[in-house]
PDB file of N, CA and C in Angstrom:
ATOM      1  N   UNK A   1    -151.928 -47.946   7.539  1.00  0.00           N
ATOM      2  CA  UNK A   1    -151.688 -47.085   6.405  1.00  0.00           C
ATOM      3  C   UNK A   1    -152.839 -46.104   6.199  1.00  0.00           C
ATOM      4  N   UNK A   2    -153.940 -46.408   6.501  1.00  0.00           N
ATOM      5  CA  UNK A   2    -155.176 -45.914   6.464  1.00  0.00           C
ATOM      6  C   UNK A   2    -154.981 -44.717   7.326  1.00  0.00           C
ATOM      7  N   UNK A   3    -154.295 -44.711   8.612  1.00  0.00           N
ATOM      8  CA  UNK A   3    -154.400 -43.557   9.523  1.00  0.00           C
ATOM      9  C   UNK A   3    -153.083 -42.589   8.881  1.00  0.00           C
ATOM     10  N   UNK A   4    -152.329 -43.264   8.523  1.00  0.00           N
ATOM     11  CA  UNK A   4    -151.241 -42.388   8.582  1.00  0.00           C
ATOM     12  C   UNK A   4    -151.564 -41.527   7.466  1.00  0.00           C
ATOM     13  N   UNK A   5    -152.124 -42.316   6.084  1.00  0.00           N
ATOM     14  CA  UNK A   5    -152.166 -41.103   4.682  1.00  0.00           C
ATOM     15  C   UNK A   5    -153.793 -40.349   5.069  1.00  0.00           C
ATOM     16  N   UNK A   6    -154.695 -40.797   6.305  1.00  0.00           N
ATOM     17  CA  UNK A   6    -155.724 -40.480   6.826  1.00  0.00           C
ATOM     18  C   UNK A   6    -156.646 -40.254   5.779  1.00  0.00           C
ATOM     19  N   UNK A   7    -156.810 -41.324   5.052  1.00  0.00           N
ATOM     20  CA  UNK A   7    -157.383 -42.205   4.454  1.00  0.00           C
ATOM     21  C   UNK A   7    -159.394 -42.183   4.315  1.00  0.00           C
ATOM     22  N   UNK A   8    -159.413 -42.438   5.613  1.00  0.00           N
ATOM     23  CA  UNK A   8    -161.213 -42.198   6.307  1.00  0.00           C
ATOM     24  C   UNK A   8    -161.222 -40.894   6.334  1.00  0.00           C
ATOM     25  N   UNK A   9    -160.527 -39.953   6.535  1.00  0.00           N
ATOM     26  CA  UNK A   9    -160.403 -38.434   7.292  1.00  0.00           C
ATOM     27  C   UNK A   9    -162.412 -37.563   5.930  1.00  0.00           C
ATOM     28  N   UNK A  10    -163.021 -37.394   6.956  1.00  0.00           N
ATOM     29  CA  UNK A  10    -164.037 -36.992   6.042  1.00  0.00           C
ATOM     30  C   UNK A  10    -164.766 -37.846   5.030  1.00  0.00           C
ATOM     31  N   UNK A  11    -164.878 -38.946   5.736  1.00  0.00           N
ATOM     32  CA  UNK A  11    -165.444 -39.839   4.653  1.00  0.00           C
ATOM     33  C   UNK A  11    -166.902 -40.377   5.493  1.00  0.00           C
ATOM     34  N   UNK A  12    -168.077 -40.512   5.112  1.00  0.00           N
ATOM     35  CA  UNK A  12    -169.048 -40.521   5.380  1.00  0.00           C
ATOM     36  C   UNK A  12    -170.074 -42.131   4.520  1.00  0.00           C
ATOM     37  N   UNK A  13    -169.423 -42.218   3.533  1.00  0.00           N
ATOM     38  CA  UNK A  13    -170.079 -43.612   2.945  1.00  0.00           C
ATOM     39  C   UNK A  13    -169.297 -44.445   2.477  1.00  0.00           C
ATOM     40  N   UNK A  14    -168.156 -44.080   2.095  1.00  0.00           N
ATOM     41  CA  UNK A  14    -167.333 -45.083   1.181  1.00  0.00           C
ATOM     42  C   UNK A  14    -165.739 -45.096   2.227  1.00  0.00           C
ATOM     43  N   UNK A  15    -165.691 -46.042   3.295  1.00  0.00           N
ATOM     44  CA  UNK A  15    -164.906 -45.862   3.921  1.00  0.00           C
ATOM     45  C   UNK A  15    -163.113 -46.980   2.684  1.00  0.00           C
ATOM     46  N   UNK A  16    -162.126 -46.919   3.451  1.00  0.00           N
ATOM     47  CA  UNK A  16    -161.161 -47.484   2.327  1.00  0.00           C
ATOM     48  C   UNK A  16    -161.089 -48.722   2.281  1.00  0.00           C
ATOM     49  N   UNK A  17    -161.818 -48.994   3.460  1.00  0.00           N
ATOM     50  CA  UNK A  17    -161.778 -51.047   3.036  1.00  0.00           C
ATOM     51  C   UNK A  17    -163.299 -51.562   2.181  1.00  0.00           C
ATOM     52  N   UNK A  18    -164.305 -50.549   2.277  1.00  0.00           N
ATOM     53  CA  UNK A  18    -165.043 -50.886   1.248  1.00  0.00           C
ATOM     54  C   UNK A  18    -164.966 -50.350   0.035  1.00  0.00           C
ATOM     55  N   UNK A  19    -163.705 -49.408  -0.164  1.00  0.00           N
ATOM     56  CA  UNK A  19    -163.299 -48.875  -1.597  1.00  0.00           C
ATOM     57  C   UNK A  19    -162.580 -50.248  -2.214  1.00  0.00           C
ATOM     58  N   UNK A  20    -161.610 -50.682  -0.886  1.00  0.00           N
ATOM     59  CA  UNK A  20    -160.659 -51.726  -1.867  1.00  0.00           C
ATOM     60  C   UNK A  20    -161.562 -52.830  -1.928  1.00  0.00           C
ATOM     61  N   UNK A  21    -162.564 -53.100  -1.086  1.00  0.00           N
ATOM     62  CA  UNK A  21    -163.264 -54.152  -1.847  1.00  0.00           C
ATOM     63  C   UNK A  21    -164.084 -54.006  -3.068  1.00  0.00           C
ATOM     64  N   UNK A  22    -164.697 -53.283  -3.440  1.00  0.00           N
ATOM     65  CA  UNK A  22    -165.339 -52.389  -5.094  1.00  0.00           C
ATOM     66  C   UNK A  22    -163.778 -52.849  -5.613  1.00  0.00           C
ATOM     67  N   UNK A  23    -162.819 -52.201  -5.552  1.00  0.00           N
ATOM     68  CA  UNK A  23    -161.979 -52.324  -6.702  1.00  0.00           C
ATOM     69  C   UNK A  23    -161.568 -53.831  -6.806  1.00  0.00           C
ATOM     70  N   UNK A  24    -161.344 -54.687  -5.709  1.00  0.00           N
ATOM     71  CA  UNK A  24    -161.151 -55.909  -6.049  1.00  0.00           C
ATOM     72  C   UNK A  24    -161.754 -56.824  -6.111  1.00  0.00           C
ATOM     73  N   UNK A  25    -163.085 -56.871  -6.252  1.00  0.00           N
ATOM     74  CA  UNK A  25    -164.267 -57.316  -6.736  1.00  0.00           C
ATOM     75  C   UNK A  25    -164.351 -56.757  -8.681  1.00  0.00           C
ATOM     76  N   UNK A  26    -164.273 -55.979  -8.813  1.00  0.00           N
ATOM     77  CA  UNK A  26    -164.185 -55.202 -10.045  1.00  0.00           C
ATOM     78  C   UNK A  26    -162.894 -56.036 -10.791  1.00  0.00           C
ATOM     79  N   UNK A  27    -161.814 -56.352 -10.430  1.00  0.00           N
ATOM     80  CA  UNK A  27    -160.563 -56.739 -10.894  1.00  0.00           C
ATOM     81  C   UNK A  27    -161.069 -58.611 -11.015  1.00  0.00           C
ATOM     82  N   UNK A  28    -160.981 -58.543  -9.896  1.00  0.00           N
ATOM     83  CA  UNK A  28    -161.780 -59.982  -9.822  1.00  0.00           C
ATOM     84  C   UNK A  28    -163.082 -60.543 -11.149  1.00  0.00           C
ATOM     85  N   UNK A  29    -163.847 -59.767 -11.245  1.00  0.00           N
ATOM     86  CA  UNK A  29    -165.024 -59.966 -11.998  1.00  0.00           C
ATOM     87  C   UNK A  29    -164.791 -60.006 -13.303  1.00  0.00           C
ATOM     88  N   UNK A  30    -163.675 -58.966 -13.734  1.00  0.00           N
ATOM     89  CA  UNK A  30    -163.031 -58.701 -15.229  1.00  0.00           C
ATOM     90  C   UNK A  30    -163.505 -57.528 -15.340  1.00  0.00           C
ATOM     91  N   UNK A  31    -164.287 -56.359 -14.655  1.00  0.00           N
ATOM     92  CA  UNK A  31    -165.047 -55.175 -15.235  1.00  0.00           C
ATOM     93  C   UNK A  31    -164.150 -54.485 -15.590  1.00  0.00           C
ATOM     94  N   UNK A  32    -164.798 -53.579 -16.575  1.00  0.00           N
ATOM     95  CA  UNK A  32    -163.893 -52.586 -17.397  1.00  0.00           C
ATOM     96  C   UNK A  32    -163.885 -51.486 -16.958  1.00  0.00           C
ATOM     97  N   UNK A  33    -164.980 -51.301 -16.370  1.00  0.00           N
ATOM     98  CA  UNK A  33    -164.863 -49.674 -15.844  1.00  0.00           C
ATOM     99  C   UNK A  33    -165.735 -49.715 -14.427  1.00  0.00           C
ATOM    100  N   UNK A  34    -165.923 -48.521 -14.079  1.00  0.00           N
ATOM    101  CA  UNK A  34    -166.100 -48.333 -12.606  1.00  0.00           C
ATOM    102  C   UNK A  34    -167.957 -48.865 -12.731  1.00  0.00           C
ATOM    103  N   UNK A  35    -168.782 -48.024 -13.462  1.00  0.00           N
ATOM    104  CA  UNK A  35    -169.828 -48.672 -14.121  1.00  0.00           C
ATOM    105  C   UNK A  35    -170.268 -49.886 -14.304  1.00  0.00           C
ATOM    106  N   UNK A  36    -169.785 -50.339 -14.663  1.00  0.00           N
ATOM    107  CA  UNK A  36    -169.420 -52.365 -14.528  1.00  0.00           C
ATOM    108  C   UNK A  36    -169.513 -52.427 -13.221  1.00  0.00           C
ATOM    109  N   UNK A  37    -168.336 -52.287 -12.691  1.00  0.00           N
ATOM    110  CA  UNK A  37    -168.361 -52.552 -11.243  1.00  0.00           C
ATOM    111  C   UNK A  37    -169.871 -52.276 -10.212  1.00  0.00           C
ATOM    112  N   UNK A  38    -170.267 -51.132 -10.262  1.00  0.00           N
ATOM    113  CA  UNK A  38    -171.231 -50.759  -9.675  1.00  0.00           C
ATOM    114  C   UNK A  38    -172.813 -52.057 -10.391  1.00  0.00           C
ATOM    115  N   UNK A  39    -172.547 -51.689 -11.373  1.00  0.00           N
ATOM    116  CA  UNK A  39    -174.071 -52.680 -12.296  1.00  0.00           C
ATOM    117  C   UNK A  39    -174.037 -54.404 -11.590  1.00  0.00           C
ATOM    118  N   UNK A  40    -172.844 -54.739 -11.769  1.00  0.00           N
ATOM    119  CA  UNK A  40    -172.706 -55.985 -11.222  1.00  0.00           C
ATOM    120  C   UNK A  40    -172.661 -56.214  -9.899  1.00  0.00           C
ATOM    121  N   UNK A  41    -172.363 -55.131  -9.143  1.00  0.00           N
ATOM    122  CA  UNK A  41    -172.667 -54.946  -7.344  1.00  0.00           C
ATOM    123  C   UNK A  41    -174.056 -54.793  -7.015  1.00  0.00           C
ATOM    124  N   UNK A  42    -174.768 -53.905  -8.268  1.00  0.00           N
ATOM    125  CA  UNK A  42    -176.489 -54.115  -8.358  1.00  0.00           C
ATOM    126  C   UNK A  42    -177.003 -54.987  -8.313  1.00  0.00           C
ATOM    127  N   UNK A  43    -176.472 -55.624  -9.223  1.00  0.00           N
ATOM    128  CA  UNK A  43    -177.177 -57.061  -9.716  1.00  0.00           C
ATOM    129  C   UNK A  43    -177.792 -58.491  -8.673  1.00  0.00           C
ATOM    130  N   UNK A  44    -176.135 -58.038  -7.645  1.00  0.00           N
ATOM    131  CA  UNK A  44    -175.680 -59.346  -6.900  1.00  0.00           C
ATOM    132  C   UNK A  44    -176.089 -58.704  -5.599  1.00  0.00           C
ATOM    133  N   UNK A  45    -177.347 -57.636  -5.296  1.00  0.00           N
ATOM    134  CA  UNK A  45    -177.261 -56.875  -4.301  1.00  0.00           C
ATOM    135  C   UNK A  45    -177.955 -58.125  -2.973  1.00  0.00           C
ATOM    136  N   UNK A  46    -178.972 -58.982  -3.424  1.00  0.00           N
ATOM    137  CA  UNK A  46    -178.969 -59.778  -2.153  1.00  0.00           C
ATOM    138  C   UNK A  46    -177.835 -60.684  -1.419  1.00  0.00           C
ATOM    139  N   UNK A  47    -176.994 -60.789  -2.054  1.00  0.00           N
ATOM    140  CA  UNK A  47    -175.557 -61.564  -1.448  1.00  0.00           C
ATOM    141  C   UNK A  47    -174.528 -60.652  -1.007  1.00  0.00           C
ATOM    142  N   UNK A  48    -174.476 -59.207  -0.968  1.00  0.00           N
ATOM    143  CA  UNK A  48    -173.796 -58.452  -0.932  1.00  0.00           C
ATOM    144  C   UNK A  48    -172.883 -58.825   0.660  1.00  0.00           C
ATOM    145  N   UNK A  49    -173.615 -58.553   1.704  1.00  0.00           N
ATOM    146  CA  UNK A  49    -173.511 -58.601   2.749  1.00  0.00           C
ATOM    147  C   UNK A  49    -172.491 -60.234   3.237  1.00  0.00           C
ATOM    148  N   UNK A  50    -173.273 -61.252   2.269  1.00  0.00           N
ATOM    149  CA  UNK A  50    -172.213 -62.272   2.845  1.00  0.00           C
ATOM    150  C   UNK A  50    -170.464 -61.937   1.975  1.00  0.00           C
ATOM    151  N   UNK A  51    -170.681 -61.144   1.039  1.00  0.00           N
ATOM    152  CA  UNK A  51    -169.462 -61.152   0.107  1.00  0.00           C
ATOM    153  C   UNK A  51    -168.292 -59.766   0.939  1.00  0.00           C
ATOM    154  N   UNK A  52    -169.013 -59.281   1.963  1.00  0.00           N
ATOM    155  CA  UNK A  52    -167.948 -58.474   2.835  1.00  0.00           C
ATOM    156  C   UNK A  52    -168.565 -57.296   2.560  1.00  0.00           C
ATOM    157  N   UNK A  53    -169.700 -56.532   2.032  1.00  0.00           N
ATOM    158  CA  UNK A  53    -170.004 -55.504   1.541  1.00  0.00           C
ATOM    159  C   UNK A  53    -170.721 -55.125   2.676  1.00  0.00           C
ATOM    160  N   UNK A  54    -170.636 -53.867   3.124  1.00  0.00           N
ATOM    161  CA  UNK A  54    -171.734 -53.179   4.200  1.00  0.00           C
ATOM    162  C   UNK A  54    -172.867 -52.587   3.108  1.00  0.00           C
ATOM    163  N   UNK A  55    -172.440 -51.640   2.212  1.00  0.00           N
ATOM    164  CA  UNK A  55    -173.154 -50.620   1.308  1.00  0.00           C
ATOM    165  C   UNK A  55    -172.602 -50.288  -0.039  1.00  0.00           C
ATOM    166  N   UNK A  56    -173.588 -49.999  -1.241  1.00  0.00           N
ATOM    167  CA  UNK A  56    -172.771 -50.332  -2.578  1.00  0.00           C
ATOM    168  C   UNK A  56    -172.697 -48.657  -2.337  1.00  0.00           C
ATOM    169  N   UNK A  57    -172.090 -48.113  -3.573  1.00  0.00           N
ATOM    170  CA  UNK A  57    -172.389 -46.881  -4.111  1.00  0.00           C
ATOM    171  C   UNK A  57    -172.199 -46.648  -5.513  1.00  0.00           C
ATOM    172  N   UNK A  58    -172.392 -45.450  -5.854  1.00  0.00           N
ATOM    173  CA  UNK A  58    -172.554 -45.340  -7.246  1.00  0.00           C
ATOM    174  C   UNK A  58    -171.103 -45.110  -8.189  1.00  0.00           C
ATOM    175  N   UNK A  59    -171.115 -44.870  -9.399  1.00  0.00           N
ATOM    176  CA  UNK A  59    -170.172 -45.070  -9.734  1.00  0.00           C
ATOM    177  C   UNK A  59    -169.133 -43.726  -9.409  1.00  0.00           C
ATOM    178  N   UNK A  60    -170.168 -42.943  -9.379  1.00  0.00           N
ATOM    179  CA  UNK A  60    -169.521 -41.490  -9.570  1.00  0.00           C
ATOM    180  C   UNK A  60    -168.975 -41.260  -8.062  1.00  0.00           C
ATOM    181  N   UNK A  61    -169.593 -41.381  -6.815  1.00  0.00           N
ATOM    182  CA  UNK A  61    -168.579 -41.772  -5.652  1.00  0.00           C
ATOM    183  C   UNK A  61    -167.286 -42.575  -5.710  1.00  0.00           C
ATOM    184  N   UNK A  62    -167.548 -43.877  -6.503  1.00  0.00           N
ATOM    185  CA  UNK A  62    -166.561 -44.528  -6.434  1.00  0.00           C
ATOM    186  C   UNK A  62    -165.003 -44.255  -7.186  1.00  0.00           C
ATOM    187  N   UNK A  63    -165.453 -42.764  -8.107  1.00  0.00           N
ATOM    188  CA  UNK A  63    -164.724 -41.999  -9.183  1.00  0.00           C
ATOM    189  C   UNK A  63    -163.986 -40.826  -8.434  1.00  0.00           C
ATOM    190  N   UNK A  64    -164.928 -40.349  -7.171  1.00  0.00           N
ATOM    191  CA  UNK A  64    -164.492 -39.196  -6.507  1.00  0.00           C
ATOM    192  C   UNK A  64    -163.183 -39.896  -5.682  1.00  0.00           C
ATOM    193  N   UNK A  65    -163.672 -40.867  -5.117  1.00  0.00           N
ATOM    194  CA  UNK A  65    -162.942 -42.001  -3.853  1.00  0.00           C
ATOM    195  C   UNK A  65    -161.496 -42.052  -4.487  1.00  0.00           C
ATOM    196  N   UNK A  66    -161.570 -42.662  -5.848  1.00  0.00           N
ATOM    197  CA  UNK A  66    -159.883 -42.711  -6.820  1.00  0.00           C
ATOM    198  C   UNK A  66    -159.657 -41.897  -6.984  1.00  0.00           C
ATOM    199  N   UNK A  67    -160.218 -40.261  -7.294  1.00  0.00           N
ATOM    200  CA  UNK A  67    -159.586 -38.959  -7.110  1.00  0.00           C
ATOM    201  C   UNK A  67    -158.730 -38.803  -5.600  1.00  0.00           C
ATOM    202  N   UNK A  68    -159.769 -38.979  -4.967  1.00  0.00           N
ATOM    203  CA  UNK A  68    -158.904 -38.169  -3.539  1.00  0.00           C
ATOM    204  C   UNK A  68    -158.493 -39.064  -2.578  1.00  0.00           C
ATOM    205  N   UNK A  69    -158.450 -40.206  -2.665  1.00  0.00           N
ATOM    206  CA  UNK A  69    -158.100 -40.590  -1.597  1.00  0.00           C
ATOM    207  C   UNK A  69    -156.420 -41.015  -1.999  1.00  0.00           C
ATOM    208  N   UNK A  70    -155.447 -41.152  -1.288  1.00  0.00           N
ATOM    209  CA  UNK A  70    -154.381 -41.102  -1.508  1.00  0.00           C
ATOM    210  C   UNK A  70    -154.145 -42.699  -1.983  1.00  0.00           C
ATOM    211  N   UNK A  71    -153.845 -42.813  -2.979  1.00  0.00           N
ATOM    212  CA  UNK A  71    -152.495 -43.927  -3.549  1.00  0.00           C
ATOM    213  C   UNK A  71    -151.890 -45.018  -2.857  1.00  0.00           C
ATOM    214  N   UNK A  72    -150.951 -44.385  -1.992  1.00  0.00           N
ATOM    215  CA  UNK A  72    -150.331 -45.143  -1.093  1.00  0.00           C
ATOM    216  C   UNK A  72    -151.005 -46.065  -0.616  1.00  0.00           C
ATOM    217  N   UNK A  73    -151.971 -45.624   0.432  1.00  0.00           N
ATOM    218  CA  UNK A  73    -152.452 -46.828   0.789  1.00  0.00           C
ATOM    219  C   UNK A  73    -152.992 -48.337  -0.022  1.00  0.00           C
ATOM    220  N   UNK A  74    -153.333 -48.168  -0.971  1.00  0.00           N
ATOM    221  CA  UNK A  74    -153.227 -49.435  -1.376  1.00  0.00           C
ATOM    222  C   UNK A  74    -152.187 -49.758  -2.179  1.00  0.00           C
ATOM    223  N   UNK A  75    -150.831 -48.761  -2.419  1.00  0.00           N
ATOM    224  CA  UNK A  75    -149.508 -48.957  -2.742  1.00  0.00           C
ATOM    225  C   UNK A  75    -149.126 -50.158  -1.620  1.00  0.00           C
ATOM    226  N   UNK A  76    -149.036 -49.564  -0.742  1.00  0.00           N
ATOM    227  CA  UNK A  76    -149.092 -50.212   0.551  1.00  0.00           C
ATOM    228  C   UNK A  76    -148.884 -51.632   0.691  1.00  0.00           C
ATOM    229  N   UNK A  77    -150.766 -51.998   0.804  1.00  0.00           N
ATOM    230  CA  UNK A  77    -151.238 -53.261   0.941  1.00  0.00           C
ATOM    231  C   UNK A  77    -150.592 -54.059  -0.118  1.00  0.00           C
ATOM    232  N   UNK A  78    -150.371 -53.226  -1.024  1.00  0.00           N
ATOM    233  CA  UNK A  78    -149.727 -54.830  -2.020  1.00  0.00           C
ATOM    234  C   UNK A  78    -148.166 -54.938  -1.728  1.00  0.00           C
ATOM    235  N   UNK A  79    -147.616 -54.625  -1.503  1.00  0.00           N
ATOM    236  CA  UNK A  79    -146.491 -54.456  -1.436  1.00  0.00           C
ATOM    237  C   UNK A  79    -146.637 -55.273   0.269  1.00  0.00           C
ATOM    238  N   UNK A  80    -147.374 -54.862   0.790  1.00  0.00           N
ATOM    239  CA  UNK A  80    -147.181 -55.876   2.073  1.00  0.00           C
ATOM    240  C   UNK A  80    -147.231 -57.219   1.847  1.00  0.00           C
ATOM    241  N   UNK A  81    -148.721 -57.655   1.060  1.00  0.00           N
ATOM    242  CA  UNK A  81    -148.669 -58.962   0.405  1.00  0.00           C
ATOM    243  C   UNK A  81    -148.015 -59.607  -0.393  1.00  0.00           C
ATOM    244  N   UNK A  82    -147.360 -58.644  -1.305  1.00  0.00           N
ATOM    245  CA  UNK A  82    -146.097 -59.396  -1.831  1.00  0.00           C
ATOM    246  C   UNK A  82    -145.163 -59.860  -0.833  1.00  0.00           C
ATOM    247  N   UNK A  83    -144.526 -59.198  -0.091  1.00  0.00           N
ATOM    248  CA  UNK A  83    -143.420 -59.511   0.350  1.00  0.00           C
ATOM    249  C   UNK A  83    -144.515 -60.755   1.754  1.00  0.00           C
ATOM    250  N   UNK A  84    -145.163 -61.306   1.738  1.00  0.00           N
ATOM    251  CA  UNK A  84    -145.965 -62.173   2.390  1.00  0.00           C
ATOM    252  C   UNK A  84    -145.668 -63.294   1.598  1.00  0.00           C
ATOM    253  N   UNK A  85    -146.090 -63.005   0.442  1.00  0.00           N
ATOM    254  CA  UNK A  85    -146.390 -63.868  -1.065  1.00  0.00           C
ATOM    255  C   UNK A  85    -144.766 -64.865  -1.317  1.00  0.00           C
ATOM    256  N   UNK A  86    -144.133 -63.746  -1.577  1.00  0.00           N
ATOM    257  CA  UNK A  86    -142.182 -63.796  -1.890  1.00  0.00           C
ATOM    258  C   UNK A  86    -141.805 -65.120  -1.276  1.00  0.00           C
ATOM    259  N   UNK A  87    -141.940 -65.367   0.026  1.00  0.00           N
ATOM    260  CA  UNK A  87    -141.328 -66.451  -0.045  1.00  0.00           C
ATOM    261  C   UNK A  87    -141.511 -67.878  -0.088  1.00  0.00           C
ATOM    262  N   UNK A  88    -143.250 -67.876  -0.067  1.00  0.00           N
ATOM    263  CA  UNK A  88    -143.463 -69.141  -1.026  1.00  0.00           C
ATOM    264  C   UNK A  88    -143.549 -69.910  -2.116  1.00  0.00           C
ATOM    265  N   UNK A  89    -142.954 -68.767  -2.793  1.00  0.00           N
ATOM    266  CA  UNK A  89    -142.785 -68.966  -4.389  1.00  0.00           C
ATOM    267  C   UNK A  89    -141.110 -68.931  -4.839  1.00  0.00           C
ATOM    268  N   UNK A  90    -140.390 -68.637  -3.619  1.00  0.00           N
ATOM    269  CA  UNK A  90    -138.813 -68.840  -4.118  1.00  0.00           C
ATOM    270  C   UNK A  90    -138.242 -69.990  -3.999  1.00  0.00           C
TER     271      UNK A  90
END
């Protein structure tokens, strides 16, 4: 999904699997805003690396990243995992 909505295309620090990890780390944690997210990625910066993180960034990258990078793709991923999910719960 990443290639097709080309996803990475011009991306230099915040590639989309370390965007969706910020956001689901953030969801995960309870943070309220992107700020949160980033402060508490500060915080926890010596464990980063075992928690899947290459590099944090700031909030305001992580603000540009939900501007432009397209939707879909993590429309996508959930919708893949649901229908993963679906039939162990019917």
């Amino acid at each position: 999904m990443v290639k097709q909505y080309k996803g990475d295309w011009h991306v230099k620090n915040l590639t989309s699997y370390n965007h969706l990890l910020h956001l689901l780390f953030g969801q995960l944690t309870g943070c309220d805003s992107l700020r949160d997210i980033c402060l508490c990625l500060e915080a926890h910066s010596k464990i980063l690396y075992h928690l899947g993180f290459r590099n944090t960034v700031n909030h305001t990258s992580l603000s540009r990243a939900n501007e432009s990078r397209d939707y879909r793709i993590f429309e996508g991923l959930g919708f893949y995992l649901i229908g993963l999910v679906r039939p162990m719960y019917s």
